[in-house]
PDB file of N, CA and C in Angstrom:
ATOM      1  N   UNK A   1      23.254  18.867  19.829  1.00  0.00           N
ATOM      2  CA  UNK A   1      22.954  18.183  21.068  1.00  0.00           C
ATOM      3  C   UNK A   1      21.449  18.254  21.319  1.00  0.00           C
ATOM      4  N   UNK A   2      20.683  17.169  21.470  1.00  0.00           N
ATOM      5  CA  UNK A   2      19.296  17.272  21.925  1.00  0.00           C
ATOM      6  C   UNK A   2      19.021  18.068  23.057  1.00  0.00           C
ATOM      7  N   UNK A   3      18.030  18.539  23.580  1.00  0.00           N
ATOM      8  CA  UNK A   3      17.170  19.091  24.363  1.00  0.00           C
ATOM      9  C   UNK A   3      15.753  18.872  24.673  1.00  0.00           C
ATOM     10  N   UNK A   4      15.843  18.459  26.052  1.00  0.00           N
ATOM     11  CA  UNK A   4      14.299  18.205  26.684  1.00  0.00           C
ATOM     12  C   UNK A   4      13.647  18.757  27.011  1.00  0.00           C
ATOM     13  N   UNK A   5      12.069  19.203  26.464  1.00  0.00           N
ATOM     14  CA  UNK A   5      11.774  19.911  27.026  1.00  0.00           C
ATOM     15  C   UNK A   5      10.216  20.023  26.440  1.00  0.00           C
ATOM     16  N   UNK A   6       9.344  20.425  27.138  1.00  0.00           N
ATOM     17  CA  UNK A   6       7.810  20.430  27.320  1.00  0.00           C
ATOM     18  C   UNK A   6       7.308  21.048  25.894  1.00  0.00           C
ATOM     19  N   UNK A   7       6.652  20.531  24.777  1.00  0.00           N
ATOM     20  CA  UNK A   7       6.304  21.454  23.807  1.00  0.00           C
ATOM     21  C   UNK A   7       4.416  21.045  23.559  1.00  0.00           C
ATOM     22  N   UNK A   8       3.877  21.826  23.481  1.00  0.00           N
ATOM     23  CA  UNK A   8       2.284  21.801  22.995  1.00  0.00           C
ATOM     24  C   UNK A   8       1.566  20.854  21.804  1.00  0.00           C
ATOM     25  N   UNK A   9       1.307  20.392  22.026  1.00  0.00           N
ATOM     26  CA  UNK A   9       0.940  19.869  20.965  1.00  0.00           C
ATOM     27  C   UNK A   9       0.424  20.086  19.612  1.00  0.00           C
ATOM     28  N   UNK A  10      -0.161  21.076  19.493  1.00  0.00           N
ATOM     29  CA  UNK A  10      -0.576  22.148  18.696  1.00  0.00           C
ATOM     30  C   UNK A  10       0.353  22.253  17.954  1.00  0.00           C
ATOM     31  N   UNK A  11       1.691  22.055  18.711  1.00  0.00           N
ATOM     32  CA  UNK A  11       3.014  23.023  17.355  1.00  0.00           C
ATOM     33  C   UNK A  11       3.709  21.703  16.766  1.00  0.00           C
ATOM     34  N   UNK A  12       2.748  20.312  17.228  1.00  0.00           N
ATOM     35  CA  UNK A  12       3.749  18.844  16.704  1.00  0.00           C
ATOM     36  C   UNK A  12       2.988  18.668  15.067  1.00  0.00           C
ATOM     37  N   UNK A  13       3.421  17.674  14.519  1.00  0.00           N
ATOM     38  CA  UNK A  13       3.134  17.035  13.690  1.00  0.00           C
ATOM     39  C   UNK A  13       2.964  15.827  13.581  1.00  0.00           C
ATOM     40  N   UNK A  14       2.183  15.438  12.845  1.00  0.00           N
ATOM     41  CA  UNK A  14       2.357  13.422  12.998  1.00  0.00           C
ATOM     42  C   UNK A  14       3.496  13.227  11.897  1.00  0.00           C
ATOM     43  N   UNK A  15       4.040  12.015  11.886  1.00  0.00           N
ATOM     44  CA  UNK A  15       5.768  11.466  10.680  1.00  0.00           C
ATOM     45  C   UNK A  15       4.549  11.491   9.627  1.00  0.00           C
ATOM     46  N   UNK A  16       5.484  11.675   8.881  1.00  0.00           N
ATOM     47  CA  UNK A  16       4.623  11.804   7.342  1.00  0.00           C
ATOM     48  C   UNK A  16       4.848  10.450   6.819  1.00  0.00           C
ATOM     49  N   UNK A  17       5.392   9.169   7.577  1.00  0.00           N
ATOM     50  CA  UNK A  17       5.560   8.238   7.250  1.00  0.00           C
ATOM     51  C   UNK A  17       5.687   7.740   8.602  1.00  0.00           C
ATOM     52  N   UNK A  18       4.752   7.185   9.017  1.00  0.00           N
ATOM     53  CA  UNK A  18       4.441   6.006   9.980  1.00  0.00           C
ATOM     54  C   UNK A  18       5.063   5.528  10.063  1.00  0.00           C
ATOM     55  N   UNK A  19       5.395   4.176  11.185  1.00  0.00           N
ATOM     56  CA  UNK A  19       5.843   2.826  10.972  1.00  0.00           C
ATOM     57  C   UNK A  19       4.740   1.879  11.520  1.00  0.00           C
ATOM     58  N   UNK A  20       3.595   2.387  11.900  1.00  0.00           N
ATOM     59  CA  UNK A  20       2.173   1.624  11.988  1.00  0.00           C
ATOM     60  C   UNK A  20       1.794   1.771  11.065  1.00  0.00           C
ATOM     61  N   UNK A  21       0.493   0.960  10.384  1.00  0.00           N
ATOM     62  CA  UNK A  21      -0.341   1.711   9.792  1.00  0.00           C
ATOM     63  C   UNK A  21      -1.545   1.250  10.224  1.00  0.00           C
ATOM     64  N   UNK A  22      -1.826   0.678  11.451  1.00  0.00           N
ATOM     65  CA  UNK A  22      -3.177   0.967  12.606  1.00  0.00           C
ATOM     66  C   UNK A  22      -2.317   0.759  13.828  1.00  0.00           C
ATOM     67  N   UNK A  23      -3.099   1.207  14.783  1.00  0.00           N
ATOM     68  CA  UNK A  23      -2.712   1.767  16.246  1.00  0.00           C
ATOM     69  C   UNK A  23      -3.859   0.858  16.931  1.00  0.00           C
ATOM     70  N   UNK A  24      -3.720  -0.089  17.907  1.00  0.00           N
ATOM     71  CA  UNK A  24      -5.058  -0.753  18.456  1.00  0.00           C
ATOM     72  C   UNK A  24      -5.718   0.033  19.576  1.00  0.00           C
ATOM     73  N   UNK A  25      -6.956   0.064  19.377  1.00  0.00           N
ATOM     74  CA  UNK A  25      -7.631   1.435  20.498  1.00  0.00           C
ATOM     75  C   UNK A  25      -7.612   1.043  21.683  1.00  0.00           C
ATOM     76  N   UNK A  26      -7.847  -0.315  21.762  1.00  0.00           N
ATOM     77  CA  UNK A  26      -7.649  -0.796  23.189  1.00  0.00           C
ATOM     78  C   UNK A  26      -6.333  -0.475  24.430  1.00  0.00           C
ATOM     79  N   UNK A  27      -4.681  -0.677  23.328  1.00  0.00           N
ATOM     80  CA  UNK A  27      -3.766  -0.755  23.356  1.00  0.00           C
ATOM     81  C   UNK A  27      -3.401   0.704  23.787  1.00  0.00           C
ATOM     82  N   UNK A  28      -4.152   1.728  22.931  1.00  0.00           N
ATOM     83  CA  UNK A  28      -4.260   3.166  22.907  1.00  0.00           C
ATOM     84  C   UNK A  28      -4.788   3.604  24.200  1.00  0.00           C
ATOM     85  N   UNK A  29      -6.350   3.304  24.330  1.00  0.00           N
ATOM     86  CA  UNK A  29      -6.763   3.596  26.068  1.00  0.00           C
ATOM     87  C   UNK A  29      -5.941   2.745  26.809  1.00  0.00           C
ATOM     88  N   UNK A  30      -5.052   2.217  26.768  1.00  0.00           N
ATOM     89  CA  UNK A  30      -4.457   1.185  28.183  1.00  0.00           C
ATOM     90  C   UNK A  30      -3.466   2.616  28.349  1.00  0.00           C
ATOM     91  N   UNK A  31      -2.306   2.613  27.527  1.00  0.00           N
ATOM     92  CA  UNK A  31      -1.128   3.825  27.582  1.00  0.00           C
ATOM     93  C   UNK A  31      -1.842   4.876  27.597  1.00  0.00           C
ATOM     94  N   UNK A  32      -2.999   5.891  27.446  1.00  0.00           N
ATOM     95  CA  UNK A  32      -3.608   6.849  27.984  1.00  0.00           C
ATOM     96  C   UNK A  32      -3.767   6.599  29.594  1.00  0.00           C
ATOM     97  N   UNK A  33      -4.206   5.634  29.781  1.00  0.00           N
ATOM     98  CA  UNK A  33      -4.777   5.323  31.187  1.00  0.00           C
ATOM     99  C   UNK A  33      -3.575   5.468  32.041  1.00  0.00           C
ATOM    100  N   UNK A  34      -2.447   4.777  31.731  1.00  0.00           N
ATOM    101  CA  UNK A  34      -1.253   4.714  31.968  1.00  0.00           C
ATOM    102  C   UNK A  34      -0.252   5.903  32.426  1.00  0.00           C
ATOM    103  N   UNK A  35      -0.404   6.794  31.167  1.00  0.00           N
ATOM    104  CA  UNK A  35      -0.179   8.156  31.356  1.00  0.00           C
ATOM    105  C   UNK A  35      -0.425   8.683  32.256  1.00  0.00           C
ATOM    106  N   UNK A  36      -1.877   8.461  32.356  1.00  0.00           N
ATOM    107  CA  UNK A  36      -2.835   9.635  33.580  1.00  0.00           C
ATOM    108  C   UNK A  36      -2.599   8.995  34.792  1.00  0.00           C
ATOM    109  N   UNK A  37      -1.846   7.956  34.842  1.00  0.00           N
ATOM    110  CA  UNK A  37      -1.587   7.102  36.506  1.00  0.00           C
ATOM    111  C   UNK A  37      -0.419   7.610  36.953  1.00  0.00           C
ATOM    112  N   UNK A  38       0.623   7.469  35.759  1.00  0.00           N
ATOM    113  CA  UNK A  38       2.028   7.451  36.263  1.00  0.00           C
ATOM    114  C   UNK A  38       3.122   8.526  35.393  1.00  0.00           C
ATOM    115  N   UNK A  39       2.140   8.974  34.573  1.00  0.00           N
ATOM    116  CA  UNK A  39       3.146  10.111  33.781  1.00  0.00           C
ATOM    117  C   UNK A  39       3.643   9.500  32.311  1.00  0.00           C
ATOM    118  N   UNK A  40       4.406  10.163  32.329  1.00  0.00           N
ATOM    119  CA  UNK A  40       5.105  10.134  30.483  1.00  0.00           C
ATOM    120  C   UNK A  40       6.075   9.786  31.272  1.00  0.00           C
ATOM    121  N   UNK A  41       6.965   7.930  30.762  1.00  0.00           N
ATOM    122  CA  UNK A  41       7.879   7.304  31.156  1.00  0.00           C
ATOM    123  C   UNK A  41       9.024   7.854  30.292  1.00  0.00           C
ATOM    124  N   UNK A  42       8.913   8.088  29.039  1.00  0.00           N
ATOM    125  CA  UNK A  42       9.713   8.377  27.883  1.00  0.00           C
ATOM    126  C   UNK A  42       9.000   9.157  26.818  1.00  0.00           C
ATOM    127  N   UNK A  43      10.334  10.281  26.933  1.00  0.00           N
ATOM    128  CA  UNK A  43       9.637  11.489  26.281  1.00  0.00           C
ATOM    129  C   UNK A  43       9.689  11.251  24.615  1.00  0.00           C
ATOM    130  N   UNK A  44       9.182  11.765  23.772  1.00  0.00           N
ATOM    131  CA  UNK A  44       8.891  11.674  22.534  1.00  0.00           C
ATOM    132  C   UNK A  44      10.376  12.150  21.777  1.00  0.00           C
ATOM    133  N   UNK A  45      10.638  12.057  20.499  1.00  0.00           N
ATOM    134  CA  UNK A  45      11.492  12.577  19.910  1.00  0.00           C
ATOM    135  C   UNK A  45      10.975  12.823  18.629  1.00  0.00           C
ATOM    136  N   UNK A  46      11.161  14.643  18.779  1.00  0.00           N
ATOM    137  CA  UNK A  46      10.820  15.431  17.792  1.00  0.00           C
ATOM    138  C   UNK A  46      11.991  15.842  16.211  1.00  0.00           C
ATOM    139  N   UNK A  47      11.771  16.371  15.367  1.00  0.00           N
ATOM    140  CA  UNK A  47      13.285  16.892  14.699  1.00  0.00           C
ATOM    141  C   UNK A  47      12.381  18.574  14.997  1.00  0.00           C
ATOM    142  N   UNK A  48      12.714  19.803  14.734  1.00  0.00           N
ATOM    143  CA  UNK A  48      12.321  21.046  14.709  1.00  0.00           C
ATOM    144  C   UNK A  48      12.638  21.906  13.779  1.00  0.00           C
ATOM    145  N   UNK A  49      11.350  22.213  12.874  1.00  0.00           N
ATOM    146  CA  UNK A  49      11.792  22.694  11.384  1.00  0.00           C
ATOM    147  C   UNK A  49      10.660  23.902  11.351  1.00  0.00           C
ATOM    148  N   UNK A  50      11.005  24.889  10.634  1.00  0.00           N
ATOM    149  CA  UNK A  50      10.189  25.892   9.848  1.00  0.00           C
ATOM    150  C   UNK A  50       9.316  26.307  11.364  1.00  0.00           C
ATOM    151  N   UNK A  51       9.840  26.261  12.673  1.00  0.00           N
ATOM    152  CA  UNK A  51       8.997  26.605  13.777  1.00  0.00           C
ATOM    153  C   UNK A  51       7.855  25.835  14.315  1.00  0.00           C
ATOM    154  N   UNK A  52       8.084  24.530  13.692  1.00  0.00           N
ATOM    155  CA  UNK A  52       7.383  23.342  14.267  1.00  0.00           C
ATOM    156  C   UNK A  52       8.387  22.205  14.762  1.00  0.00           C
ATOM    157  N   UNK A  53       7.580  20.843  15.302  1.00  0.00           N
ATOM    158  CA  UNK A  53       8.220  19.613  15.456  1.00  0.00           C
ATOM    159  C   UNK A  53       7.542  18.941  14.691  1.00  0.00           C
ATOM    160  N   UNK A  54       8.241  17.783  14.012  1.00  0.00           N
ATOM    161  CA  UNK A  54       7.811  16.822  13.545  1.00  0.00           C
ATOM    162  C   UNK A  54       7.824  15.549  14.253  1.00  0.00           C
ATOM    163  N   UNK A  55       7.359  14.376  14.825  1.00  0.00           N
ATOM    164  CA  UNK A  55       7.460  13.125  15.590  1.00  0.00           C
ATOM    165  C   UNK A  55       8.782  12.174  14.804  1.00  0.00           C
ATOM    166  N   UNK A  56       9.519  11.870  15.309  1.00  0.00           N
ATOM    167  CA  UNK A  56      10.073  10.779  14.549  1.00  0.00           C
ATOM    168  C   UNK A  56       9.933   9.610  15.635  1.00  0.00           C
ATOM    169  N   UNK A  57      10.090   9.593  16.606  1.00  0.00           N
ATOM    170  CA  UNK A  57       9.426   8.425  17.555  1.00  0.00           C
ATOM    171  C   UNK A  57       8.501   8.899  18.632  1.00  0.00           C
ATOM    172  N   UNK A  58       7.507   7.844  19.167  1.00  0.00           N
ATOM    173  CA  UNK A  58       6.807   7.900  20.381  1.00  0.00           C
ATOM    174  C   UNK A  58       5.339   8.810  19.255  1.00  0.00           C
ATOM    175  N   UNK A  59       5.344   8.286  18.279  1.00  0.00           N
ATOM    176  CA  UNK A  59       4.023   8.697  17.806  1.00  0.00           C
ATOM    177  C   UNK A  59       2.661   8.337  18.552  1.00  0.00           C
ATOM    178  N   UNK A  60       2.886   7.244  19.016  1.00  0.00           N
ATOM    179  CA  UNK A  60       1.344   6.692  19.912  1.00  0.00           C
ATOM    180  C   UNK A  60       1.659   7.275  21.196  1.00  0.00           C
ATOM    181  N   UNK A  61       2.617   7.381  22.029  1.00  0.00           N
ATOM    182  CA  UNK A  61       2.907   8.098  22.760  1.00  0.00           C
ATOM    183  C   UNK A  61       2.138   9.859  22.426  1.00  0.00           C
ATOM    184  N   UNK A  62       2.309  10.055  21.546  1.00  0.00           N
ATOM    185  CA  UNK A  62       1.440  11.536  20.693  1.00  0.00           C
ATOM    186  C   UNK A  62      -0.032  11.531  20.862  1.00  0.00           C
ATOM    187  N   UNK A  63      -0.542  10.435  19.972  1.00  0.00           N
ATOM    188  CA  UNK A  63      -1.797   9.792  20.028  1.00  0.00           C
ATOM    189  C   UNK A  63      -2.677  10.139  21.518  1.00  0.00           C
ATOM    190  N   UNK A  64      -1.888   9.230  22.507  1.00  0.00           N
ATOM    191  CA  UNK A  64      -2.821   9.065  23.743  1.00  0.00           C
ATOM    192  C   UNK A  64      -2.630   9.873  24.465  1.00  0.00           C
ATOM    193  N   UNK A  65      -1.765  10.941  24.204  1.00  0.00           N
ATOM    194  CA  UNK A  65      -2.031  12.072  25.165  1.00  0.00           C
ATOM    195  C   UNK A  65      -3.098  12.774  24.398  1.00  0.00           C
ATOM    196  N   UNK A  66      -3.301  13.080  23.142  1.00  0.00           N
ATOM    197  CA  UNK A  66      -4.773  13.447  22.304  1.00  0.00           C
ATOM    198  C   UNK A  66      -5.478  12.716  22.884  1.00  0.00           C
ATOM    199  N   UNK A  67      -5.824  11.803  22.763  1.00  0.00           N
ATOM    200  CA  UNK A  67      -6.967  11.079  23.531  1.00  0.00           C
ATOM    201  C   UNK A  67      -7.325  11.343  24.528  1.00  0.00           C
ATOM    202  N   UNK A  68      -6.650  11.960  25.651  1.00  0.00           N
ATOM    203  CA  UNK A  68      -6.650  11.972  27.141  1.00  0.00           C
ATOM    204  C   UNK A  68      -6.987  13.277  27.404  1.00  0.00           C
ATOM    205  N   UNK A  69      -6.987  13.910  26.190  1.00  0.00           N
ATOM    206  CA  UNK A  69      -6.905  15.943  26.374  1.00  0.00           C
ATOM    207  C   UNK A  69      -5.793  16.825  26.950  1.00  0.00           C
ATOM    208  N   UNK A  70      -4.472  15.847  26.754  1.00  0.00           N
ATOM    209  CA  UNK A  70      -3.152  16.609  27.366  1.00  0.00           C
ATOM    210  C   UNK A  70      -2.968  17.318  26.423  1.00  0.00           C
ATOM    211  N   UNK A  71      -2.257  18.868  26.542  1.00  0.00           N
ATOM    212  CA  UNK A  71      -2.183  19.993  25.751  1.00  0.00           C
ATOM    213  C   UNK A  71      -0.825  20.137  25.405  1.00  0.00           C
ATOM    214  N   UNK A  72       0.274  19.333  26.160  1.00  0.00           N
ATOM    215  CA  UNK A  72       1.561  19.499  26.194  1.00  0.00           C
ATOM    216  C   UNK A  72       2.521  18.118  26.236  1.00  0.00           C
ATOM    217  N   UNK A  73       3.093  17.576  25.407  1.00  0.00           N
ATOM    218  CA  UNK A  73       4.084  16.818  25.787  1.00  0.00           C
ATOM    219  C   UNK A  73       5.669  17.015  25.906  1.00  0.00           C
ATOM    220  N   UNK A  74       6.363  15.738  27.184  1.00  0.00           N
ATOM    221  CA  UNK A  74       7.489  15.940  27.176  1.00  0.00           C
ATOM    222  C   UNK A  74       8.490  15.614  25.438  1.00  0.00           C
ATOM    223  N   UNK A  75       9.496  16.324  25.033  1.00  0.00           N
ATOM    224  CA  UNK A  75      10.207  15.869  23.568  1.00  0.00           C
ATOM    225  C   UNK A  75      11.350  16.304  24.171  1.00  0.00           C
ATOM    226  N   UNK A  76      12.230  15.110  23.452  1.00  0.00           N
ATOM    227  CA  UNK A  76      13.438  15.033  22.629  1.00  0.00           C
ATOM    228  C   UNK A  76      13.825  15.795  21.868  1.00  0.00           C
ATOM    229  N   UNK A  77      14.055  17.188  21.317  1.00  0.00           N
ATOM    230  CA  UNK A  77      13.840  18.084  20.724  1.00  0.00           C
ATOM    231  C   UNK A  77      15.189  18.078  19.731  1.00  0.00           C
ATOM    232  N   UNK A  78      15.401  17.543  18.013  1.00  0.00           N
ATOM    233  CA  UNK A  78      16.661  17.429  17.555  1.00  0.00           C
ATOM    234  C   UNK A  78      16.717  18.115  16.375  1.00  0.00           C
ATOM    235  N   UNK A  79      17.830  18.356  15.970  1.00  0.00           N
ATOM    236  CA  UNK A  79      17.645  19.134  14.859  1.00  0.00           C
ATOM    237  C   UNK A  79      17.939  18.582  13.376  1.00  0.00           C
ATOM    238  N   UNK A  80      17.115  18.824  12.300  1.00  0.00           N
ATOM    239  CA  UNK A  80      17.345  18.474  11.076  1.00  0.00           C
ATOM    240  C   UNK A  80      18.491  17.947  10.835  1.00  0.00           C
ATOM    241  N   UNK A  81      18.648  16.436  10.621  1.00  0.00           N
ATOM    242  CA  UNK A  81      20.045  15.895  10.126  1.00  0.00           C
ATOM    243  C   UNK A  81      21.436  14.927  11.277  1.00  0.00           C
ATOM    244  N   UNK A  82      20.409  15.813  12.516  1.00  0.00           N
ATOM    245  CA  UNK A  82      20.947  15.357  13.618  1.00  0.00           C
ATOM    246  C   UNK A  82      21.148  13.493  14.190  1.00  0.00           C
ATOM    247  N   UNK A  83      20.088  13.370  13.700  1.00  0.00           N
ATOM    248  CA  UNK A  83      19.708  11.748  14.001  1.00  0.00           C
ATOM    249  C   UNK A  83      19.232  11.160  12.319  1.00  0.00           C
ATOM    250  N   UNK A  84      19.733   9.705  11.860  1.00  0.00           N
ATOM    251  CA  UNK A  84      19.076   9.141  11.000  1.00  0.00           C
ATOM    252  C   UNK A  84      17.464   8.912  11.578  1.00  0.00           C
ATOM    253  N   UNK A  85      16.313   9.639  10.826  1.00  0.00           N
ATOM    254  CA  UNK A  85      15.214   9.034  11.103  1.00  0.00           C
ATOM    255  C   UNK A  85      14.698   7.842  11.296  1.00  0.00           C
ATOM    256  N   UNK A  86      14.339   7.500  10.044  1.00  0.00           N
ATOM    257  CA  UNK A  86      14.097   5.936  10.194  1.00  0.00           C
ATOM    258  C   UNK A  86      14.988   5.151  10.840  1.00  0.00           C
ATOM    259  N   UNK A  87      15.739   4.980  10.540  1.00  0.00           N
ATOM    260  CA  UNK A  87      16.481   4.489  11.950  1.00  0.00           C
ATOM    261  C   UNK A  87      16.241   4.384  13.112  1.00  0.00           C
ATOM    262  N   UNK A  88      16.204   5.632  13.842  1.00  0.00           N
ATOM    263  CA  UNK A  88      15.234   5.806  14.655  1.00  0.00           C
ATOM    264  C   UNK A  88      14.527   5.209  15.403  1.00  0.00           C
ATOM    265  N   UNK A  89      13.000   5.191  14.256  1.00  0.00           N
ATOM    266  CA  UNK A  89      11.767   4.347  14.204  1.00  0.00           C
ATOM    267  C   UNK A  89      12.109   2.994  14.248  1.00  0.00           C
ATOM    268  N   UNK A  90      12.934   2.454  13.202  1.00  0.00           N
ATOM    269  CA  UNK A  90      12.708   1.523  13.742  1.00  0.00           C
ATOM    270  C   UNK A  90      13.148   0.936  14.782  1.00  0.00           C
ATOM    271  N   UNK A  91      14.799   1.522  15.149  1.00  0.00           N
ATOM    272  CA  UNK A  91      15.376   0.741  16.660  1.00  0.00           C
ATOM    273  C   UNK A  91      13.930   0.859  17.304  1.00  0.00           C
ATOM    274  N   UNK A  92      13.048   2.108  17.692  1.00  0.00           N
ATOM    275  CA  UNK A  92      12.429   1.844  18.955  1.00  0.00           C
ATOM    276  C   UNK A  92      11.533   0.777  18.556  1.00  0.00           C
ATOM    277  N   UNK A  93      10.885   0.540  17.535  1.00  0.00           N
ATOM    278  CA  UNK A  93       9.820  -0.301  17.287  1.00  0.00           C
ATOM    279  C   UNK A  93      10.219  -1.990  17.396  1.00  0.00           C
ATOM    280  N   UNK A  94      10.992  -1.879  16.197  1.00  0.00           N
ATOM    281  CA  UNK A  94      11.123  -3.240  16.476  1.00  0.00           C
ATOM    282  C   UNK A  94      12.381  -4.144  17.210  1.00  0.00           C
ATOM    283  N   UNK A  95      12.523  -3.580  18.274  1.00  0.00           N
ATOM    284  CA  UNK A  95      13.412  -4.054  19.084  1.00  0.00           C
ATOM    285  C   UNK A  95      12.888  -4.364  20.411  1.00  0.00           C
ATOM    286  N   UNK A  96      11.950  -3.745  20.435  1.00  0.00           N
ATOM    287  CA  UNK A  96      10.939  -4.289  21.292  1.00  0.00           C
ATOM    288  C   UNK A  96      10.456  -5.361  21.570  1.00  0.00           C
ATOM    289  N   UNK A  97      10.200  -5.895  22.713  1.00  0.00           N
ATOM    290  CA  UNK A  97       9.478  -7.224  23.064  1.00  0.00           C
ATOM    291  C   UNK A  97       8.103  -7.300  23.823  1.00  0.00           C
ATOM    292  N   UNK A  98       6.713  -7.496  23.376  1.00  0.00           N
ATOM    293  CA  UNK A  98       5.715  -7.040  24.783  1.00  0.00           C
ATOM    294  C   UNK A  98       5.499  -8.010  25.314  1.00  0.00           C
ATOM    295  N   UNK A  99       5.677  -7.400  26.511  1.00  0.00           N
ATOM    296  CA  UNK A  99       5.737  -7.649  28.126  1.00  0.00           C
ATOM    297  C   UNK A  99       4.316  -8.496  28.192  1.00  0.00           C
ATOM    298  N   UNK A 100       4.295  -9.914  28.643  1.00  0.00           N
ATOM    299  CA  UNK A 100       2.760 -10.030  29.294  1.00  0.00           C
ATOM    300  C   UNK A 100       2.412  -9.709  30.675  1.00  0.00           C
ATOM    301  N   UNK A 101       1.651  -9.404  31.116  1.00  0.00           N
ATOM    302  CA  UNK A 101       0.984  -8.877  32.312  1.00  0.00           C
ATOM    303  C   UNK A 101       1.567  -9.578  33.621  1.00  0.00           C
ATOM    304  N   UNK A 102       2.120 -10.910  33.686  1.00  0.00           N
ATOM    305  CA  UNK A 102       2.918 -11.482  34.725  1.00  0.00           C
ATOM    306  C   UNK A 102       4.460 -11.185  34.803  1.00  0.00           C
ATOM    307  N   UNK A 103       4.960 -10.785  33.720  1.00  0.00           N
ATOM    308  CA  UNK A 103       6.145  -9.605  33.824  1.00  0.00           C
ATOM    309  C   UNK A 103       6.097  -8.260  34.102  1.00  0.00           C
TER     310      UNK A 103
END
């Protein structure tokens, strides 16, 4: 069963396999900015191995709290085997639609 809950960043990892392979900086300071207005909407989802986390989603979510100098994010906290990864990644990615600014 997952668990939510506040972990440091220090103890994350980035996916050793992306599903970006660039992040737009602009796009990056908007969701930092975002963050620092209104919080973390949706917490990250980690797997937890060898006394670390690894990211399997909300990697830019990861990103812009680095950017911003947050020391701690909210995770999804799951365990090895628990969830198909990629899978995962991609439901959140590409199932997505972005929003223009009049929505």
């Amino acid at each position: 069963m997952p668990e939510l809950r506040t972990i440091l960043l220090s103890e994350i990892d980035e996916p050793p396999l992306a599903i970006r392979l660039t992040m737009d900086d602009e796009a990056l300071r908007d969701l930092g900015d975002s963050i620092r207005a209104i919080g973390l909407q949706q917490p990250i989802t980690v797997i937890q191995e060898d006394g670390r986390y690894r990211i399997v989603t909300g990697h830019r979510r990861y990103i812009a709290h680095q950017r911003i100098n947050r020391t701690e994010i909210m995770c999804l906290v799951r365990q090895p085997g628990e969830i198909q990864e990629i899978a995962a990644m991609v439901h959140e990615n590409i199932l997505r639609e972005d929003v223009n600014p009049a929505e």
